[in-house]
Protein backbone atom coordinates (compact mmCIF):
# COMPACT_ATOMS: atom_id res chain seq x y z
CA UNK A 1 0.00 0.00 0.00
CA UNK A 2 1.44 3.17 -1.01
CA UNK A 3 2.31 5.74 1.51
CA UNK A 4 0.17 9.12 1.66
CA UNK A 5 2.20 12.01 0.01
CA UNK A 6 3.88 14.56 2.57
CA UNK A 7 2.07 17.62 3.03
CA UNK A 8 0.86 20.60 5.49
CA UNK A 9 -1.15 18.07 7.13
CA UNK A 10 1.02 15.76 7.87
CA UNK A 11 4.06 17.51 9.15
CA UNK A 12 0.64 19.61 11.56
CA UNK A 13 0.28 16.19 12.95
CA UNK A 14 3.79 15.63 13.04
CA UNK A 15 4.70 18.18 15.07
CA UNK A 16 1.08 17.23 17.51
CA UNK A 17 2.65 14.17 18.04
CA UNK A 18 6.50 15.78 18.53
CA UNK A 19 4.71 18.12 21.70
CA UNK A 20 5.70 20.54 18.99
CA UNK A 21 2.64 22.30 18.29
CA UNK A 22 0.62 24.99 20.32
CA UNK A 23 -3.03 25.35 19.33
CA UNK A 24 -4.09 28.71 19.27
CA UNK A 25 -7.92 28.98 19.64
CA UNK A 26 -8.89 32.93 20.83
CA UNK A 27 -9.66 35.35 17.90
CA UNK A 28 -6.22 36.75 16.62
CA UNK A 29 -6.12 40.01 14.36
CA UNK A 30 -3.42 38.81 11.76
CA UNK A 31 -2.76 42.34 10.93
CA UNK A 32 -2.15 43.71 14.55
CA UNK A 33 -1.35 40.59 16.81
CA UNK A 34 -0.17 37.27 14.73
CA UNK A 35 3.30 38.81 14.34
CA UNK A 36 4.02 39.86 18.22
CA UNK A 37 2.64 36.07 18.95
CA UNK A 38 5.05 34.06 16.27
CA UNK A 39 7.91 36.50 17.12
CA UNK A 40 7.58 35.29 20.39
CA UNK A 41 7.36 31.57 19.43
CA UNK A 42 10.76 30.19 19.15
CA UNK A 43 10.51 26.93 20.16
CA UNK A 44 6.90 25.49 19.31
CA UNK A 45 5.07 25.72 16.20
CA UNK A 46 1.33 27.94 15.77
CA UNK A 47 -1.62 26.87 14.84
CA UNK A 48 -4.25 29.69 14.58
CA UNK A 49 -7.61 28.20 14.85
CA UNK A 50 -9.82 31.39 14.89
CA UNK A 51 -9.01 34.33 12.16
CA UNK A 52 -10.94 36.42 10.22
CA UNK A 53 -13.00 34.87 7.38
CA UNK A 54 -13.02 31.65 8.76
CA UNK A 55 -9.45 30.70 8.04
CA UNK A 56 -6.41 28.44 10.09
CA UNK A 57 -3.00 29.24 9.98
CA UNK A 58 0.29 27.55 10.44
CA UNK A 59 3.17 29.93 11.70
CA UNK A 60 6.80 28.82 12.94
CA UNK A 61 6.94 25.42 11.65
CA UNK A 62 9.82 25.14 11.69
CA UNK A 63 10.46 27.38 14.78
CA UNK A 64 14.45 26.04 14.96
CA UNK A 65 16.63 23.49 13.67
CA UNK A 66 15.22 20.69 15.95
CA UNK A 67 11.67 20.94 14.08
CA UNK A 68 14.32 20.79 11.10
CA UNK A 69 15.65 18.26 12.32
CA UNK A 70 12.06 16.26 13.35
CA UNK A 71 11.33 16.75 9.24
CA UNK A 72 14.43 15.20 8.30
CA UNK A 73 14.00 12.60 10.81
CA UNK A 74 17.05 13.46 11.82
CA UNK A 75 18.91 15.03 15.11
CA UNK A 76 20.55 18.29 15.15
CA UNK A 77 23.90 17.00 14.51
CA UNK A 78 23.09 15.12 11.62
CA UNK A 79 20.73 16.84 9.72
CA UNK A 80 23.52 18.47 7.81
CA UNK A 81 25.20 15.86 6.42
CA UNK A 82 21.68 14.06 5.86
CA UNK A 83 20.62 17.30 3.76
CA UNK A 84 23.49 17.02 1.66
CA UNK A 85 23.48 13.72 1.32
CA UNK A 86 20.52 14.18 -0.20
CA UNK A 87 20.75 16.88 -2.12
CA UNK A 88 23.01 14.61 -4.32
CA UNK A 89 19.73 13.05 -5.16
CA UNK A 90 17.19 14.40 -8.01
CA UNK A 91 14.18 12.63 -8.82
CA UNK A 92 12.01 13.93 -11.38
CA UNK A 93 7.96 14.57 -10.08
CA UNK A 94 4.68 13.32 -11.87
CA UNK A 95 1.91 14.43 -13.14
CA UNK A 96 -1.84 13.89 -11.91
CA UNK A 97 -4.88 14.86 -13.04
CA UNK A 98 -6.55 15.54 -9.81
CA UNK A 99 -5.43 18.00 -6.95
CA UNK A 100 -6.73 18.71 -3.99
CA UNK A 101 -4.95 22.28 -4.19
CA UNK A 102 -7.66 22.56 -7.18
CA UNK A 103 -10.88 21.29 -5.16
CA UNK A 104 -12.19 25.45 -5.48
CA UNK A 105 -11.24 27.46 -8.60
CA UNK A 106 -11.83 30.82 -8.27
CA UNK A 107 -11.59 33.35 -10.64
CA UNK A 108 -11.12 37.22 -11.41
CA UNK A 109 -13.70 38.92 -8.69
CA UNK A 110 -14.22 35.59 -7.41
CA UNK A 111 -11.23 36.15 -4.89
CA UNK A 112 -9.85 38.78 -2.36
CA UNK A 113 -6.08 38.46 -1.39
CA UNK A 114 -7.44 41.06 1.61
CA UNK A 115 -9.00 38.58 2.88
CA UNK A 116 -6.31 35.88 3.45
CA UNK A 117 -5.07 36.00 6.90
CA UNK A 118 -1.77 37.67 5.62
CA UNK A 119 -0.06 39.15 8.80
CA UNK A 120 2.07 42.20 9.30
CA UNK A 121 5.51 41.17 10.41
CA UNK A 122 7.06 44.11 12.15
CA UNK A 123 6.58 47.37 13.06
CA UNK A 124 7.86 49.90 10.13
CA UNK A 125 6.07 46.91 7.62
CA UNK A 126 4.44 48.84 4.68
CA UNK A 127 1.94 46.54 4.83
CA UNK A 128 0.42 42.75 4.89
CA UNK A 129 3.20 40.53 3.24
CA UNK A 130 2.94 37.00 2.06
CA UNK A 131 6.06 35.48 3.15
CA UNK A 132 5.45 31.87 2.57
CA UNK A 133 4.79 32.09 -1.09
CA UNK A 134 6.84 29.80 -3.54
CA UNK A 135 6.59 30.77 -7.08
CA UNK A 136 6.91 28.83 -9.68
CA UNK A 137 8.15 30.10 -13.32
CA UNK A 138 10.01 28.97 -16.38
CA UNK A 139 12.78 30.27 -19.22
CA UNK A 140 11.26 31.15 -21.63
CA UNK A 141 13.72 29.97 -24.16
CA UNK A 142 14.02 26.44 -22.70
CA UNK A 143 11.00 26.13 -20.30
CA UNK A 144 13.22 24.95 -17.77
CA UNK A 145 11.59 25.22 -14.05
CA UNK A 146 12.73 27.21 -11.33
CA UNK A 147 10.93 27.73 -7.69
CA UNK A 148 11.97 30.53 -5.28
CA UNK A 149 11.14 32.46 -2.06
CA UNK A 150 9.48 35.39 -2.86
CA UNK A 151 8.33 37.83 -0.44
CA UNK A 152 4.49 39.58 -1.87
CA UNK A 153 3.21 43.15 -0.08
CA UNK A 154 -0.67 42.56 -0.62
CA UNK A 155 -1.32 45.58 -3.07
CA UNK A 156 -5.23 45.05 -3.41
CA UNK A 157 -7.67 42.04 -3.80
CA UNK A 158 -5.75 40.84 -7.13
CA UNK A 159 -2.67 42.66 -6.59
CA UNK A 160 0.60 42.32 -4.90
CA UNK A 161 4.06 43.64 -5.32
CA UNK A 162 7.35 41.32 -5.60
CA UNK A 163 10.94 41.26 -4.65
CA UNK A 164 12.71 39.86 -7.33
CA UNK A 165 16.71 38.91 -6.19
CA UNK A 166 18.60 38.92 -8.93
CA UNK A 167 19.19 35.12 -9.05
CA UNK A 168 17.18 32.70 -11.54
CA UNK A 169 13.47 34.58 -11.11
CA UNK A 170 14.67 37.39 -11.89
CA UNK A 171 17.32 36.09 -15.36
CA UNK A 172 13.58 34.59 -15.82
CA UNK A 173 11.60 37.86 -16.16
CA UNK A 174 14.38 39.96 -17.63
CA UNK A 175 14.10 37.40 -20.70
CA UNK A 176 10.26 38.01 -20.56
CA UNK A 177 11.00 41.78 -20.29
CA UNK A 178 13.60 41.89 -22.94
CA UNK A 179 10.67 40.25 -25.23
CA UNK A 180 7.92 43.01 -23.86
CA UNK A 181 5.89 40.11 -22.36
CA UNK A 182 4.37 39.12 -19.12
CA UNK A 183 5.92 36.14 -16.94
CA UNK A 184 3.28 33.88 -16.08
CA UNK A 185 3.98 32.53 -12.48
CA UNK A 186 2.38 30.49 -9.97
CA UNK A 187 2.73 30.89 -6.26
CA UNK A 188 1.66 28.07 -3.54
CA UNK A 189 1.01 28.42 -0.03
CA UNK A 190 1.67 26.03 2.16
CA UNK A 191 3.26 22.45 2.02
CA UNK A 192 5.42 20.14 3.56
CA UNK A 193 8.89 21.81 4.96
CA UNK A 194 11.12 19.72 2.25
CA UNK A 195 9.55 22.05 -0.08
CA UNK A 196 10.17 24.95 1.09
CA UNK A 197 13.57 23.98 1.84
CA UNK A 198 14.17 23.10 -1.46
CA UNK A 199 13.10 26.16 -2.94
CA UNK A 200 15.12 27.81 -0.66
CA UNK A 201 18.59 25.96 -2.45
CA UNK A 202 20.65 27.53 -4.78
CA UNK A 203 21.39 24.98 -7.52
CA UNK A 204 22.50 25.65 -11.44
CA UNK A 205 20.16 27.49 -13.66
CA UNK A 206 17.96 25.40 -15.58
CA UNK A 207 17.75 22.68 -12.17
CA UNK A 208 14.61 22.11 -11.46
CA UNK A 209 13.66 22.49 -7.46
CA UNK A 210 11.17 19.81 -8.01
CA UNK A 211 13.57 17.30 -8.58
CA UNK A 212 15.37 18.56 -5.87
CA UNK A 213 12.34 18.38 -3.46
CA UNK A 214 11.75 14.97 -4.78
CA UNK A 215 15.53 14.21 -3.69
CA UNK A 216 14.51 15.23 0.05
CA UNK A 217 11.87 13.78 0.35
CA UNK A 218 12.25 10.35 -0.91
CA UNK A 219 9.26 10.70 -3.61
CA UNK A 220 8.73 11.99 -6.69
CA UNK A 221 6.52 15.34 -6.53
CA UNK A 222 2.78 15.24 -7.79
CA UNK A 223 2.58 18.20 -9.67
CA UNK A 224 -0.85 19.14 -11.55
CA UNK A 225 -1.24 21.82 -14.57
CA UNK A 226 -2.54 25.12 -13.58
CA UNK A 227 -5.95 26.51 -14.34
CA UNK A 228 -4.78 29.89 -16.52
CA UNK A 229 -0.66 30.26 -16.81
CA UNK A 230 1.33 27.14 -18.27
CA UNK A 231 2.99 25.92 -14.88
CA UNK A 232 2.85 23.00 -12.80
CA UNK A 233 2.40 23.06 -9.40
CA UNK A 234 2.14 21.20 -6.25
CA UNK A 235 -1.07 18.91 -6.23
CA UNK A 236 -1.54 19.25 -2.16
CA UNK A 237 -0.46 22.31 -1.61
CA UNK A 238 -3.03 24.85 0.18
CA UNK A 239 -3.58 27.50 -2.34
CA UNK A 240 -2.34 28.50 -5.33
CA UNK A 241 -2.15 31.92 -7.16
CA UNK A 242 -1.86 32.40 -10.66
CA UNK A 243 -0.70 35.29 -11.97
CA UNK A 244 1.78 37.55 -14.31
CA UNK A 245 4.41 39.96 -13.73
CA UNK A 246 4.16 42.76 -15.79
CA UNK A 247 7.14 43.65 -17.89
CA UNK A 248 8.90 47.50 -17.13
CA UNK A 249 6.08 48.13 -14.19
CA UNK A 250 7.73 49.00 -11.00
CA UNK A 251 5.85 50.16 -8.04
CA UNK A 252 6.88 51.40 -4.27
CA UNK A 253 6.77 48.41 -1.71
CA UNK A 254 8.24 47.97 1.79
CA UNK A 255 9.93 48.32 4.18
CA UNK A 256 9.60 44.78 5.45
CA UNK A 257 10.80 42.71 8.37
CA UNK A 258 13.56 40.60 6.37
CA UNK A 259 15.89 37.44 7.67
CA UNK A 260 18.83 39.49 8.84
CA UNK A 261 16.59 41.59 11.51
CA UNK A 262 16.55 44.91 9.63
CA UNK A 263 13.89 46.82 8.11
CA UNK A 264 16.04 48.91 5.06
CA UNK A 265 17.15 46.14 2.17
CA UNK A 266 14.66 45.41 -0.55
CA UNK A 267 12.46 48.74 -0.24
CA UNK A 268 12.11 50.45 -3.28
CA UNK A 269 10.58 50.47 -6.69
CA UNK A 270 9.86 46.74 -7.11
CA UNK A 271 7.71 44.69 -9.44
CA UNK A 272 4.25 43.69 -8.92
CA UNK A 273 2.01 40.53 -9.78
CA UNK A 274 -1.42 40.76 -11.32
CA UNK A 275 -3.18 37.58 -10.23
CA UNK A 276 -6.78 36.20 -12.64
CA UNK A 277 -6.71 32.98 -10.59
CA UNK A 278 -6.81 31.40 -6.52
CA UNK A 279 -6.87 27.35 -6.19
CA UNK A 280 -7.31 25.91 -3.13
CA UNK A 281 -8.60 23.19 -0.84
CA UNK A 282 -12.23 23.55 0.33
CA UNK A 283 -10.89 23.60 3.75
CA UNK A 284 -7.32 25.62 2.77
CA UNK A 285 -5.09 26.44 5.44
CA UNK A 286 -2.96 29.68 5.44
CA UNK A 287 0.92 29.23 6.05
CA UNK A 288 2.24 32.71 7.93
CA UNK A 289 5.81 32.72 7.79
CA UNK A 290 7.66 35.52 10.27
CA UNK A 291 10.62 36.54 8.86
CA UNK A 292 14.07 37.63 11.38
CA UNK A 293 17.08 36.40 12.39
CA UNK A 294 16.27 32.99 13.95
CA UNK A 295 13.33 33.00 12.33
CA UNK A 296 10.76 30.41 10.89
CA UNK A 297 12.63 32.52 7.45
CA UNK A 298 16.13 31.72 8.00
CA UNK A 299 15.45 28.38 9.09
CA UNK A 300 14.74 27.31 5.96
CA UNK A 301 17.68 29.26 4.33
CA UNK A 302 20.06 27.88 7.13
CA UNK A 303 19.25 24.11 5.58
CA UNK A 304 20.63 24.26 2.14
CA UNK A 305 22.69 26.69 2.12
CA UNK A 306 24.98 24.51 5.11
CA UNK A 307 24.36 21.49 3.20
CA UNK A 308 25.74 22.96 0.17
CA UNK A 309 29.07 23.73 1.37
CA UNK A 310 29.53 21.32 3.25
CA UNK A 311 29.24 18.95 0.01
CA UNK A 312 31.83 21.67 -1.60
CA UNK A 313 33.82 21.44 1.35
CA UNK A 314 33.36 17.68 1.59
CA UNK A 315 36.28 17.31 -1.08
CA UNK A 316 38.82 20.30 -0.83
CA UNK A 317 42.49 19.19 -1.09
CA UNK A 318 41.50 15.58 -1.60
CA UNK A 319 38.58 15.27 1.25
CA UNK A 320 38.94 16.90 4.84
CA UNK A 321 38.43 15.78 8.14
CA UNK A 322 35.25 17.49 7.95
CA UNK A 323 32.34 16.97 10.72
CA UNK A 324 29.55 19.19 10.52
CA UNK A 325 28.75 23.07 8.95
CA UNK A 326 26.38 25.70 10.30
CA UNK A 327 25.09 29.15 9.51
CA UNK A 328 25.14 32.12 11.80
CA UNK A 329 22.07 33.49 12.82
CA UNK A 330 21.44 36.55 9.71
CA UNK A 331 23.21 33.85 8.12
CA UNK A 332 25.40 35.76 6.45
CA UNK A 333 28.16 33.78 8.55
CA UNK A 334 29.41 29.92 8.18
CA UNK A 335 30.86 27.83 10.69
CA UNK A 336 32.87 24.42 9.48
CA UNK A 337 33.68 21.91 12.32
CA UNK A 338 36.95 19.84 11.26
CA UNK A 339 39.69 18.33 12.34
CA UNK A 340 43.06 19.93 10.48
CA UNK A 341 45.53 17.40 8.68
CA UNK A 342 48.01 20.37 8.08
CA UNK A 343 48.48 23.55 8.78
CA UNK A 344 46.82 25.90 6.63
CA UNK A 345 44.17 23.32 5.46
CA UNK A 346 41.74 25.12 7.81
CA UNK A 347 41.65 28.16 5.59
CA UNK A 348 41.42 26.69 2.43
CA UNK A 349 37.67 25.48 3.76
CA UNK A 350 37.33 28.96 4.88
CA UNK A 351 38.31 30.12 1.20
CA UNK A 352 35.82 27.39 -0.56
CA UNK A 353 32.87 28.13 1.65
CA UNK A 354 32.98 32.01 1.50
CA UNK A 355 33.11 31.21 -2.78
CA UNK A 356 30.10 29.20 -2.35
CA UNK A 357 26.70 29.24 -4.57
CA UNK A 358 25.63 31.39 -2.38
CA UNK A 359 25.77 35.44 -2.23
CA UNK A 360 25.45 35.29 1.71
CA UNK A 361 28.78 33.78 3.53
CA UNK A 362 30.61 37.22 4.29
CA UNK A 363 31.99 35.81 8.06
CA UNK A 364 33.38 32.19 7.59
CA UNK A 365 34.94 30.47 10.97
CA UNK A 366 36.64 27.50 11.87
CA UNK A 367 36.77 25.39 14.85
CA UNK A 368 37.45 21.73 15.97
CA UNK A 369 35.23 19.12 16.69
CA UNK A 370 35.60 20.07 20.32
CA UNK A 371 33.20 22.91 19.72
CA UNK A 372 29.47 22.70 19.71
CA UNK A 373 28.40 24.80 16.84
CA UNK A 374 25.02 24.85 17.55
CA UNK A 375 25.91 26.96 21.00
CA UNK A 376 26.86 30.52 20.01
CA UNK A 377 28.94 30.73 23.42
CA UNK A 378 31.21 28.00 22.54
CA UNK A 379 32.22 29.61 19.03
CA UNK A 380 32.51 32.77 20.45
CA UNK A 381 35.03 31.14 22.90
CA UNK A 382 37.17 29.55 20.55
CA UNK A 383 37.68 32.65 19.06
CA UNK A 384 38.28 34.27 22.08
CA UNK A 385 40.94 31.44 23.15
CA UNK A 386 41.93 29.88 19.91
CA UNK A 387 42.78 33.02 17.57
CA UNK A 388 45.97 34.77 17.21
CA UNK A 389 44.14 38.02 15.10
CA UNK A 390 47.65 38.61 13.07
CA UNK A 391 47.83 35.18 12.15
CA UNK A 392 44.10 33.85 11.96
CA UNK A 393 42.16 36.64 10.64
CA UNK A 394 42.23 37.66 6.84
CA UNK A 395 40.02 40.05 5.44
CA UNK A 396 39.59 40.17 1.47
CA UNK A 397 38.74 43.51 0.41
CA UNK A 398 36.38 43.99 -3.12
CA UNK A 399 33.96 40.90 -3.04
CA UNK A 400 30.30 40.77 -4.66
CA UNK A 401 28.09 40.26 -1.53
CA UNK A 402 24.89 39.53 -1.13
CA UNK A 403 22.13 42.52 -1.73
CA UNK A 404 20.40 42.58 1.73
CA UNK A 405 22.95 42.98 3.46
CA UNK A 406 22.86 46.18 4.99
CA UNK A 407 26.16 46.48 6.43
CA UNK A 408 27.47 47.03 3.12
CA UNK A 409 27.45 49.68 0.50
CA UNK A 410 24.64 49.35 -1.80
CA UNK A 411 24.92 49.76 -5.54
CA UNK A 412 22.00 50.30 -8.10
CA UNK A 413 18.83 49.76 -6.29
CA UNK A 414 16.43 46.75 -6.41
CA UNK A 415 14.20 46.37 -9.28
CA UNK A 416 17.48 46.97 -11.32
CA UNK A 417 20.09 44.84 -13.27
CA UNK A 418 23.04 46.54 -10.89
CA UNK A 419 21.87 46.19 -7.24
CA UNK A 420 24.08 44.35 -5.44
CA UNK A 421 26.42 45.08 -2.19
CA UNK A 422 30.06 45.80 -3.01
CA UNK A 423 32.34 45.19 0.57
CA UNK A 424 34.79 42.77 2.08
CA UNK A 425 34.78 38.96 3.68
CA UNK A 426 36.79 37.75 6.91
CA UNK A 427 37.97 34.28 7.01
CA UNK A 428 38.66 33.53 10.96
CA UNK A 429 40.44 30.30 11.52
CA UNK A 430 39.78 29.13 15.10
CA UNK A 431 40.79 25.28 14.75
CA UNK A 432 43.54 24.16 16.75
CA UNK A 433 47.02 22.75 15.69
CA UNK A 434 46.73 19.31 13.71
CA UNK A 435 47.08 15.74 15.35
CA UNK A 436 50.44 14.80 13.62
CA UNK A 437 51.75 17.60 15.99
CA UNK A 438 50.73 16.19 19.26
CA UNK A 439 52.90 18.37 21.66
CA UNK A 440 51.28 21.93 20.53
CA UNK A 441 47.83 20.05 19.86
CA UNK A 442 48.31 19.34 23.94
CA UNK A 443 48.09 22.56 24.67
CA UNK A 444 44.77 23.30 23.86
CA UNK A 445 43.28 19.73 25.62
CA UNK A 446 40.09 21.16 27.29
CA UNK A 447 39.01 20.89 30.80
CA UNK A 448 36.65 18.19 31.79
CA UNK A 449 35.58 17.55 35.36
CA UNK A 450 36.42 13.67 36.83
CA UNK A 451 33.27 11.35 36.60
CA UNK A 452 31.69 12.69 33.46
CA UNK A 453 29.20 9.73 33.63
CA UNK A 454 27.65 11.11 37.05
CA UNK A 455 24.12 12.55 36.31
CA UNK A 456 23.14 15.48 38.87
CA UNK A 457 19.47 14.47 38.75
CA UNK A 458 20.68 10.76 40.70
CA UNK A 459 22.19 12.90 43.45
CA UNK A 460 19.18 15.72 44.09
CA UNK A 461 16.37 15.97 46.51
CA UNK A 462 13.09 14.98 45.14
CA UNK A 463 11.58 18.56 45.62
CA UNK A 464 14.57 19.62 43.44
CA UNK A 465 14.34 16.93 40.22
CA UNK A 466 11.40 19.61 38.30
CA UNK A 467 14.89 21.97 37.97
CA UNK A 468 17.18 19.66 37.75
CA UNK A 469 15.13 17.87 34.45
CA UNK A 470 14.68 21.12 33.34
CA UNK A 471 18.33 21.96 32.88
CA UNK A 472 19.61 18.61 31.96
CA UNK A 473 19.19 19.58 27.87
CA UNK A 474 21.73 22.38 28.57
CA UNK A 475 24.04 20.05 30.51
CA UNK A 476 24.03 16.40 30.05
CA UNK A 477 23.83 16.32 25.87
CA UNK A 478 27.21 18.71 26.35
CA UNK A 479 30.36 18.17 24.66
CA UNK A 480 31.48 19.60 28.07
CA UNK A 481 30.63 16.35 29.76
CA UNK A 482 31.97 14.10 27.06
């Protein structure tokens, strides 16, 4: 009997059965009080029960890396590895004829994005913006696939501006542009986290994120035809919104609450989407996603983008000692755990991973496998303890960095062929001396108390153990103890 295809649904109950998921059923105003309640949320999922219209919502799934992690079926410290092991995997999706994403067809006048329980983010927002939106659009020369994160400021009830990075969407609608013609597109909302995640990866032009999907998840994608534009899409997705982007049309939008905490990147003149057609399930439910640093946003970023270098990494020089990589919350900084086999070999994975596929690594670090890099503490102590700054910093001046980054200066603006950031990157090499020098490697042996084994919780008064359970996640899964 064939299994039931991954969905929304399934990774809700999922996360029910985790003691993941916190039901939310009291009225909430999406556009005044679902954004203070998922920017508080960082370790459950929401599920809104009771919004406007009659609609549910889904917010914070994944809150952190360990709902990552509970998609994966994976822990923490493997999920990286697993996700590039994977992504070496593309399986091509199907087609079917019937979709549940497709049980209600409505069409122009038929439909109101207003009334979608699209939330406003953060304070300075310029509006409602549909952050969980993946669209889906094609060359127009080869009709080769591509599906991206695109953020959407709701403009009116069939309207809705777009952020267009200049990555594959956008080489996309300059082609339609160049030609004086609208891009059709197709945007779903909501789905299983191995699609978003995969949408979210920065592969070759032309690779289709379906196939990459399909790779994560084990399964080939169902995919159905749209109703108005010639695209696929996901058969049980939520909703679906079909559409074209204008050519030459550019429109104020923003500011916005983006993934590196600030308000200022993106805003501008931006294009906008004209939609003639919403799909959806008879009993659809919304998928909020708060953007931030730490964020439900740069969760899913965090994913590929680590298990992309690492697979780079993975064979440098002939194939490091390499144990795990992880992004920096903004994640415009990369941290490789490995075990040196020379000296020097540290920063030539520091060179390879800030040269990635990706625009974002400006801060690369390294550190042994000593170091938990999933505590912040612990890499900001091996730099603190580890680094000699003449010897173990470099900075290299004149790099092409990624747009949002607001650190940087900004040239062109977005909306044009030229916006990008123009700075510097900072390799920071952290790792101890190699084992084939064991006197200096000595040096840096870490302290570790006698009786590691012993377990607080055996030694504590009863009236004590509620604490003591409490705080044994912080202490006893430590590489402290080990």
């Amino acid at each position: 009997m064939s299994q039931s295809p991954k969905d929304m649904r399934s990774w809700i109950a999922e996360l029910e059965a985790a003691s993941e998921l916190i039901r939310i059923d009291k009225p909430v105003d999406p556009l005044t009080q679902m954004g203070s309640l998922l920017y508080q949320s960082r370790e459950k999922a929401l599920f809104f029960e009771n919004l406007p219209h009659g609609w549910r919502s889904l917010g914070q799934a994944p809150a952190n890396v360990r709902h990552a992690a509970l998609a994966f079926g994976a822990t923490e410290e493997t999920l990286i590895p697993l996700v590039a092991k994977r992504l070496g995997t593309l399986i091509p999706p199907v087609m079917v004829k019937q979709a549940p994403v497709q049980e209600v067809i409505l069409g122009r006048g038929e439909f109101d994005l207003t009334h979608l329980p699209v939330h406003i983010a953060g304070q300075l927002d310029g509006g409602p913006v549909i952050g969980s939106g993946l669209m889906v659009s094609k060359d127009p020369d080869t009709g080769a696939r591509n599906v991206s994160f695109h953020r959407l400021q709701i403009k009116g009830p069939e309207k809705s501006g777009i952020l267009l990075y200049p990555r594959h969407s956008w080489k996309n609608y300059l082609k339609y542009q160049e030609r004086n013609q609208p891009m059709p597109v197709a945007i779903f909302i909501g789905h299983h986290p191995l699609y978003y995640v995969a949408a979210a990866t920065t592969a070759a032009y032309g690779q289709d994120e379906f196939e990459i999907a399909g790779g994560l998840l084990g399964a080939p994608v169902r995919l159905a035809k749209c109703r108005t534009v010639d695209l696929e899409v996901p058969a049980e997705a939520e909703l679906v919104l079909e559409g074209h982007i204008p050519p030459h049309t550019r429109e104020d939008e923003g500011p916005f609450s983006e993934f590196q905490d600030y308000y200022v990147t993106g805003t501008g003149k931006n294009p906008i989407v004209e939609y003639q057609c919403m799909t959806r399930r008879r009993d659809a439910i919304f998928k909020n996603l708060q953007n931030g640093s730490e964020m439900e946003g740069c969760v899913f970023h965090k994913l590929p983008m680590a298990a992309t270098i690492f697979r780079r990494l993975k064979d440098v020089g002939g194939g490091p000692n390499l144990h795990n990589v992880g992004m920096l919350p903004g994640v415009f900084g990369v941290v490789i755990q490995m075990t040196q086999r020379a000296y020097g070999e540290a920063k030539n994975l520091l060179l390879a991973a800030l040269s990635s596929e990706y625009h974002h690594p400006k801060v690369a670090i390294a550190v042994d496998a000593d170091v938990d890099i999933f505590n912040h503490s612990e890499i900001l102590w091996a730099i603190a303890t580890r680094v000699d700054p003449q010897r173990d910093i470099v900075v290299i001046p004149g790099t092409f960095n990624h747009a949002m980054d607001a650190s940087l200066p900004e040239l062109g603006a977005p909306g044009t062929p030229l916006w990008q950031r123009h700075g510097s990157k900072v390799l920071i090499d952290a790792t101890i001396p190699p084992p084939a020098d064991t006197e200096a490697r000595a040096a840096f042996e870490r302290i570790r108390p006698r009786n590691p084994g012993l377990r607080l919780e055996n030694f504590a008064a009863e009236s004590s153990l509620p604490l003591v359970r409490a705080l044994s996640p912080l202490f006893f899964g430590s590489k402290l103890l080990r």
